[in-house]
N, C-alpha and C. Protein backbone atom coordinates (compact mmCIF):
# COMPACT_ATOMS: atom_id res chain seq x y z
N UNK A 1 50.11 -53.42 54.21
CA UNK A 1 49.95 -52.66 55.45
C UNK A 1 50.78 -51.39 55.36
N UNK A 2 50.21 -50.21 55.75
CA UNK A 2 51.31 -49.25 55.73
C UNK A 2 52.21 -48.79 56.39
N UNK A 3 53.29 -48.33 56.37
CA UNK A 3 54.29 -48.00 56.88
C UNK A 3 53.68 -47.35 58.32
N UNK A 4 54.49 -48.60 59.38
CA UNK A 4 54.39 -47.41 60.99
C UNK A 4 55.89 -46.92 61.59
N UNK A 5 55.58 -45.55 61.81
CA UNK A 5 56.93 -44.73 62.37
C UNK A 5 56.83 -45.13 63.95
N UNK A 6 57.80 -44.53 64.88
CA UNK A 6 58.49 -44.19 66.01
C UNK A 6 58.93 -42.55 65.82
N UNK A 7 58.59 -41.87 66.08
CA UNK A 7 58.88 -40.26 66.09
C UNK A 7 59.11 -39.95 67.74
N UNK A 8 60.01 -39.24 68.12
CA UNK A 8 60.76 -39.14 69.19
C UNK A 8 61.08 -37.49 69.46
N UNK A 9 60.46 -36.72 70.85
CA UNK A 9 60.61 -35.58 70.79
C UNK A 9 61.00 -35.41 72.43
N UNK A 10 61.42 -33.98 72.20
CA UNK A 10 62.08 -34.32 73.98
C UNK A 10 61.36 -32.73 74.11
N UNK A 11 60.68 -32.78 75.85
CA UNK A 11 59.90 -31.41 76.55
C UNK A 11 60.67 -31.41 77.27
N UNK A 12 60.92 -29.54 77.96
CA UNK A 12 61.45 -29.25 79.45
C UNK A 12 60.67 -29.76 80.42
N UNK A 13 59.56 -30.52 80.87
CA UNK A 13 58.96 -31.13 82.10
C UNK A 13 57.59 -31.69 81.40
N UNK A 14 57.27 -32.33 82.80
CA UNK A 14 56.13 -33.60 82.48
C UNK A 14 54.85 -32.53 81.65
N UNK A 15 54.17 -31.76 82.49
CA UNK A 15 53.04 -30.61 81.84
C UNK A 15 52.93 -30.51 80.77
N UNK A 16 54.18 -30.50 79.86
CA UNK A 16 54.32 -29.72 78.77
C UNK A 16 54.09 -31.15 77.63
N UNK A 17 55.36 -32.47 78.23
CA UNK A 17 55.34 -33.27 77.44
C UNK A 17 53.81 -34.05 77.37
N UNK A 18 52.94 -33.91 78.88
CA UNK A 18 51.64 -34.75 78.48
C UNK A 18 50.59 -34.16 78.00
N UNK A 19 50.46 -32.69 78.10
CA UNK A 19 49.80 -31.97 76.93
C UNK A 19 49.73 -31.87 75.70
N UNK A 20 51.16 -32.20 74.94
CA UNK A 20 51.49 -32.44 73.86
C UNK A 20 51.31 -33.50 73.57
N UNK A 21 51.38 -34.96 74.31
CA UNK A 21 50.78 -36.11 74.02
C UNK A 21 49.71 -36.24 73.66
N UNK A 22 48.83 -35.98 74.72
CA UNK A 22 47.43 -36.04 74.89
C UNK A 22 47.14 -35.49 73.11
N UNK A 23 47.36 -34.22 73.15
CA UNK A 23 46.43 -33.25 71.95
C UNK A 23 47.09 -34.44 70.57
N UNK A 24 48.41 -35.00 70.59
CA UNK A 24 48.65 -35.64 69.40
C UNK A 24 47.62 -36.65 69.37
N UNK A 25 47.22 -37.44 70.41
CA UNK A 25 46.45 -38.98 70.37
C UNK A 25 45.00 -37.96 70.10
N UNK A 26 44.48 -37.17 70.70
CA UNK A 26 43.00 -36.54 70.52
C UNK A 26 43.08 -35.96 68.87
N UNK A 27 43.96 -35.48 68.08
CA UNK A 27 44.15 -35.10 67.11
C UNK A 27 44.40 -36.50 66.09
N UNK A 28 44.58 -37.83 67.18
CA UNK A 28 44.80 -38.99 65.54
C UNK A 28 46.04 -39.03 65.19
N UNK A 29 46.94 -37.69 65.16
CA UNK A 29 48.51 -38.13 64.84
C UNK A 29 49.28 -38.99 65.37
N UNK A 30 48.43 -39.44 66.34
CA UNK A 30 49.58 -40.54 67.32
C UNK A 30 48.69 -41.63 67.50
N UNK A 31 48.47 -42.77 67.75
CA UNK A 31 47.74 -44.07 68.26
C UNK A 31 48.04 -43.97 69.43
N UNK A 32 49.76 -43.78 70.06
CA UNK A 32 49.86 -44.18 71.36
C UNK A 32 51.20 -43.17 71.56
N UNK A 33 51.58 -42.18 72.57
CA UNK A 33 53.03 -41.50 73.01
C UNK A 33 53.18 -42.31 74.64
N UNK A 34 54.19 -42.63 74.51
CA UNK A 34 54.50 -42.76 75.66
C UNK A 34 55.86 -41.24 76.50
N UNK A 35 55.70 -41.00 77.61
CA UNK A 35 56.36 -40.04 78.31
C UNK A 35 56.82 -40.51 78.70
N UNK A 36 58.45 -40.70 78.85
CA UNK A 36 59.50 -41.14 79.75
C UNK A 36 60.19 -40.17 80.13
N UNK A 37 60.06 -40.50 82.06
CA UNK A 37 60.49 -38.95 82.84
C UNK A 37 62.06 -39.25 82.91
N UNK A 38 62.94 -38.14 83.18
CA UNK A 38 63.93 -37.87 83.81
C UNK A 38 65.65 -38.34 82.34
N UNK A 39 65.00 -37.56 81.99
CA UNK A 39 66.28 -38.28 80.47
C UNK A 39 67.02 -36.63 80.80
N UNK A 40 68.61 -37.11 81.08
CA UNK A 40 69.15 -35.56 80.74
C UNK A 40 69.77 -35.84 79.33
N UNK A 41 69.61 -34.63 78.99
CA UNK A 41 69.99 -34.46 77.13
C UNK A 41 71.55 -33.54 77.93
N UNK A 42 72.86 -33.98 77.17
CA UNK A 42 73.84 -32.85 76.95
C UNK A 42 74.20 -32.60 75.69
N UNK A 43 74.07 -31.39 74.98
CA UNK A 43 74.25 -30.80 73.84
C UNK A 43 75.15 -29.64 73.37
N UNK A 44 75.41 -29.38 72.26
CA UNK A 44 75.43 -28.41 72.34
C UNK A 44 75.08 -27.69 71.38
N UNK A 45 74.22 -25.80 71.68
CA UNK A 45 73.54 -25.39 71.24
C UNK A 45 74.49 -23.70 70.99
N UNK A 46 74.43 -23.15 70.08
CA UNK A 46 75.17 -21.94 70.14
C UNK A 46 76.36 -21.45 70.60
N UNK A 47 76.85 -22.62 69.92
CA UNK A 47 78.67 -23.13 70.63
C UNK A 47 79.25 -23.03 72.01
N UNK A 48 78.20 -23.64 72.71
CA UNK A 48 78.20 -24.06 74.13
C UNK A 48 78.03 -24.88 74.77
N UNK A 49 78.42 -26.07 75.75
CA UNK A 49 77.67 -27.24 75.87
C UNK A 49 76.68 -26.95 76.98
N UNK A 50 75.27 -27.63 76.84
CA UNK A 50 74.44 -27.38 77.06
C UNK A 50 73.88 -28.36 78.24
N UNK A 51 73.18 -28.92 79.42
CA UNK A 51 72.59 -29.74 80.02
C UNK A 51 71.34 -29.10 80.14
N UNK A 52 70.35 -30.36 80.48
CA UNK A 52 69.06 -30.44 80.42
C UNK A 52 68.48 -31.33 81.29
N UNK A 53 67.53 -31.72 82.17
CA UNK A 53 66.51 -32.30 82.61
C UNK A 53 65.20 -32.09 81.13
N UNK A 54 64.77 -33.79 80.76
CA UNK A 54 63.97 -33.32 79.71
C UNK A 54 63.02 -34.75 80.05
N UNK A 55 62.13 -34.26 79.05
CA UNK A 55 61.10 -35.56 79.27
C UNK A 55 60.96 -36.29 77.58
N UNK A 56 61.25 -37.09 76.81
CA UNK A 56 61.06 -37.90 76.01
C UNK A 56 59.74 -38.65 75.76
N UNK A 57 59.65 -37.97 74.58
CA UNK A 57 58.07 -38.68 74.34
C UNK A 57 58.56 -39.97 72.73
N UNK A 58 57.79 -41.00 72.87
CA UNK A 58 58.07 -41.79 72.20
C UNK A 58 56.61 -41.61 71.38
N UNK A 59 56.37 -41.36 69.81
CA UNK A 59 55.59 -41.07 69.60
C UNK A 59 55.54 -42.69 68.45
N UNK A 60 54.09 -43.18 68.14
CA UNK A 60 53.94 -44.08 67.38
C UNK A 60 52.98 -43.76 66.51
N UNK A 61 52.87 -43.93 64.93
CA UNK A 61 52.06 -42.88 63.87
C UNK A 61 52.27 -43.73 62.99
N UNK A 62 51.28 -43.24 61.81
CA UNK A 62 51.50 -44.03 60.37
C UNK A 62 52.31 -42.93 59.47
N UNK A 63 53.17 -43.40 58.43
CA UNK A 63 53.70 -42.56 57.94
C UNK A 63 52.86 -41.57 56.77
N UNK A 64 52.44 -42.29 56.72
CA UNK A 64 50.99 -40.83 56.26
C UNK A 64 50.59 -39.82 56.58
N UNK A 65 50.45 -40.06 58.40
CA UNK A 65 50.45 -38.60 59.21
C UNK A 65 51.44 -37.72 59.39
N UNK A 66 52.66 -38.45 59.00
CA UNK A 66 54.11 -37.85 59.45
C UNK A 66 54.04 -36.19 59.64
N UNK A 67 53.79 -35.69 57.94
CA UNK A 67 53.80 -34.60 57.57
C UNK A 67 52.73 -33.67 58.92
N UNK A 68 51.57 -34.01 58.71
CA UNK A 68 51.06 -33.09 60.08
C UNK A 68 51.08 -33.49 61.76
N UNK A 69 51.71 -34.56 61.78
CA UNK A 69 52.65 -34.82 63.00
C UNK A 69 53.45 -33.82 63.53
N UNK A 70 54.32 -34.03 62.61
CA UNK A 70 55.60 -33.01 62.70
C UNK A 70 55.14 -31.80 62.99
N UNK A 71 54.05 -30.97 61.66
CA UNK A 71 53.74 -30.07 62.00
C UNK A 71 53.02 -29.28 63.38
N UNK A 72 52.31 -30.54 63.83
CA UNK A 72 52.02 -30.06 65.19
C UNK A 72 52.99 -30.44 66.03
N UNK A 73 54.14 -30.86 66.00
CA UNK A 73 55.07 -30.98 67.49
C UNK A 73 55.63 -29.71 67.02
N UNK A 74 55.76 -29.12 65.77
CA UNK A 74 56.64 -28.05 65.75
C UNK A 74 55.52 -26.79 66.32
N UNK A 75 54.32 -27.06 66.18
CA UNK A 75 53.77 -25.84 66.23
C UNK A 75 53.33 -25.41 67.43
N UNK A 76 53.78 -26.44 68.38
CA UNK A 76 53.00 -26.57 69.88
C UNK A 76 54.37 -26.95 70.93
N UNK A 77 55.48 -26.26 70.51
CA UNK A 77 57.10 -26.66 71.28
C UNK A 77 57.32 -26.05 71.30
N UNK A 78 57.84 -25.58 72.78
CA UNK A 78 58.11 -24.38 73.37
C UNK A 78 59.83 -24.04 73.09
N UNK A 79 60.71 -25.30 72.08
CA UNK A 79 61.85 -24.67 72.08
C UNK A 79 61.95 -24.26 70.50
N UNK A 80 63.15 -24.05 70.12
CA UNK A 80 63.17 -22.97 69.63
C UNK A 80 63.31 -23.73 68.28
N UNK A 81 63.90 -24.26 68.24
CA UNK A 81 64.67 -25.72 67.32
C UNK A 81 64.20 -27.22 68.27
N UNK A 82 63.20 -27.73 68.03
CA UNK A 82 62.71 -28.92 68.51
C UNK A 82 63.51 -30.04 68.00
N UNK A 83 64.25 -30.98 68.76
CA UNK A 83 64.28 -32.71 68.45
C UNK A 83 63.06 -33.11 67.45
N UNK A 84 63.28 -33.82 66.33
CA UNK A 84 61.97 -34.40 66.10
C UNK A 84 62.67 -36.03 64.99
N UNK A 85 63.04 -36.89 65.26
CA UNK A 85 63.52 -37.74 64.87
C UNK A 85 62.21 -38.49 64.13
N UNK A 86 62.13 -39.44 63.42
CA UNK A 86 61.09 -40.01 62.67
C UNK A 86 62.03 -41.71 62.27
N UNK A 87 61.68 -42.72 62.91
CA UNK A 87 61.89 -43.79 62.64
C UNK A 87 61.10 -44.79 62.17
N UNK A 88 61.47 -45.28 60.88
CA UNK A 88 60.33 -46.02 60.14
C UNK A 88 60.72 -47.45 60.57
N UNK A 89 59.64 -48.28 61.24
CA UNK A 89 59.96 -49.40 61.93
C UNK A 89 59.71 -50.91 61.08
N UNK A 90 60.84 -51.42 61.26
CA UNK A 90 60.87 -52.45 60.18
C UNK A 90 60.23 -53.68 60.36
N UNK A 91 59.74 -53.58 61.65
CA UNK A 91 59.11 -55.18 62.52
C UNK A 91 58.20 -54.78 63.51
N UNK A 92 57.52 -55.48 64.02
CA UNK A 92 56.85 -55.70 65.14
C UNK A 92 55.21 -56.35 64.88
N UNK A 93 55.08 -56.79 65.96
CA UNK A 93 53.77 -57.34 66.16
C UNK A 93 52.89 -57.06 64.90
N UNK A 94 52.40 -57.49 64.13
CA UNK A 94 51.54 -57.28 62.96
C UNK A 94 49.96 -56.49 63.69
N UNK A 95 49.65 -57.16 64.60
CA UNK A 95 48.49 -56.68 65.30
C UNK A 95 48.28 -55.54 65.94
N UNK A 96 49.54 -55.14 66.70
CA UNK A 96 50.00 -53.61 66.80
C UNK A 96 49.96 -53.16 66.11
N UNK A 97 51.14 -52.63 64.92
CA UNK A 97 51.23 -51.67 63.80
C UNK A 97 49.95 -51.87 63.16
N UNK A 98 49.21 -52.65 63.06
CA UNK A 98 47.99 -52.72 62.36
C UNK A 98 46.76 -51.68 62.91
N UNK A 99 46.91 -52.06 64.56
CA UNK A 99 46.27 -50.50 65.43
C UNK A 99 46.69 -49.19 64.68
N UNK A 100 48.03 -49.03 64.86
CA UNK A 100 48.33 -47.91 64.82
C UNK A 100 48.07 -47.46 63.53
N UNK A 101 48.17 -47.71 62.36
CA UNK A 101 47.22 -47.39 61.40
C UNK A 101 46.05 -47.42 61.58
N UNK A 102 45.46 -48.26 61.92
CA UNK A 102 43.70 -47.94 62.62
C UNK A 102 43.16 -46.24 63.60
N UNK A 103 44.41 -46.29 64.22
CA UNK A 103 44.17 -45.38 65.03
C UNK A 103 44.67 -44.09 64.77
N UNK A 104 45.08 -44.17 63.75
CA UNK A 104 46.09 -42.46 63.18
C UNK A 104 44.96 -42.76 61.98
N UNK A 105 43.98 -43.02 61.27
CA UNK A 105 43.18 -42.97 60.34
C UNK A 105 42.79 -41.74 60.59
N UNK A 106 42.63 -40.84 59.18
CA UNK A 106 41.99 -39.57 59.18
C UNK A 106 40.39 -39.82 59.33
N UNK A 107 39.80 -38.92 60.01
CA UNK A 107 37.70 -39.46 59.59
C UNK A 107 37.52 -38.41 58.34
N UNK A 108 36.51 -39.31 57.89
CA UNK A 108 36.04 -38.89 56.85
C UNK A 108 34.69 -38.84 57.02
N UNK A 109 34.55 -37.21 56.45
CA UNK A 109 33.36 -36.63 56.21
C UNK A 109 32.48 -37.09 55.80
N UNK A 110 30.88 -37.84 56.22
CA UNK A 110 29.94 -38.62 55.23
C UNK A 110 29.39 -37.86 54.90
């Protein structure tokens, strides 16, 4: 079975993060994102500490897609330097991760 990730990205508000969901699951890079509202991020960015209201998307993918995953959270994020964490998951439900490779499958051209 192949490897399924957890990829993890954080939006300034809901709009932004379920647009970016949506287009990952309609694009196949994702099987399933979930949006979790109201996460404050404190950071710091340009030797300053930073606060945030952000929205956390929990993204679930095969590691096959990783590469144009990534590329579309980077190419469709409105910050400047995006979060983009990638966790390769060592367990779960066989019948799940088995979706999610089903569902991040590239189509092929007949």
């Amino acid at each position: 079975m192949e490897q399924v990730m957890l990829v993890l990205t954080n939006l300034p508000d809901m709009p932004s993060a379920h647009a970016m969901a949506r287009r990952l699951v309609e694009q196949k890079l994702a099987a399933c994102v979930n949006c979790l509202p109201a996460v404050k991020s404190i950071y710091r960015w340009q030797g300053a500490i930073e606060e945030a209201d952000e929205i956390t998307l929990l993204i679930k993918t095969a590691a096959s897609r990783y590469a144009e995953l990534e590329a579309a959270i980077k190419g469709g994020h409105p910050y400047q330097l995006p979060e983009i964490i990638a966790l390769p998951l060592t367990g779960g439900l066989p019948a799940y991760l088995a979706w999610v490779t089903q569902e991040t499958e590239k189509d092929v051209d007949v």
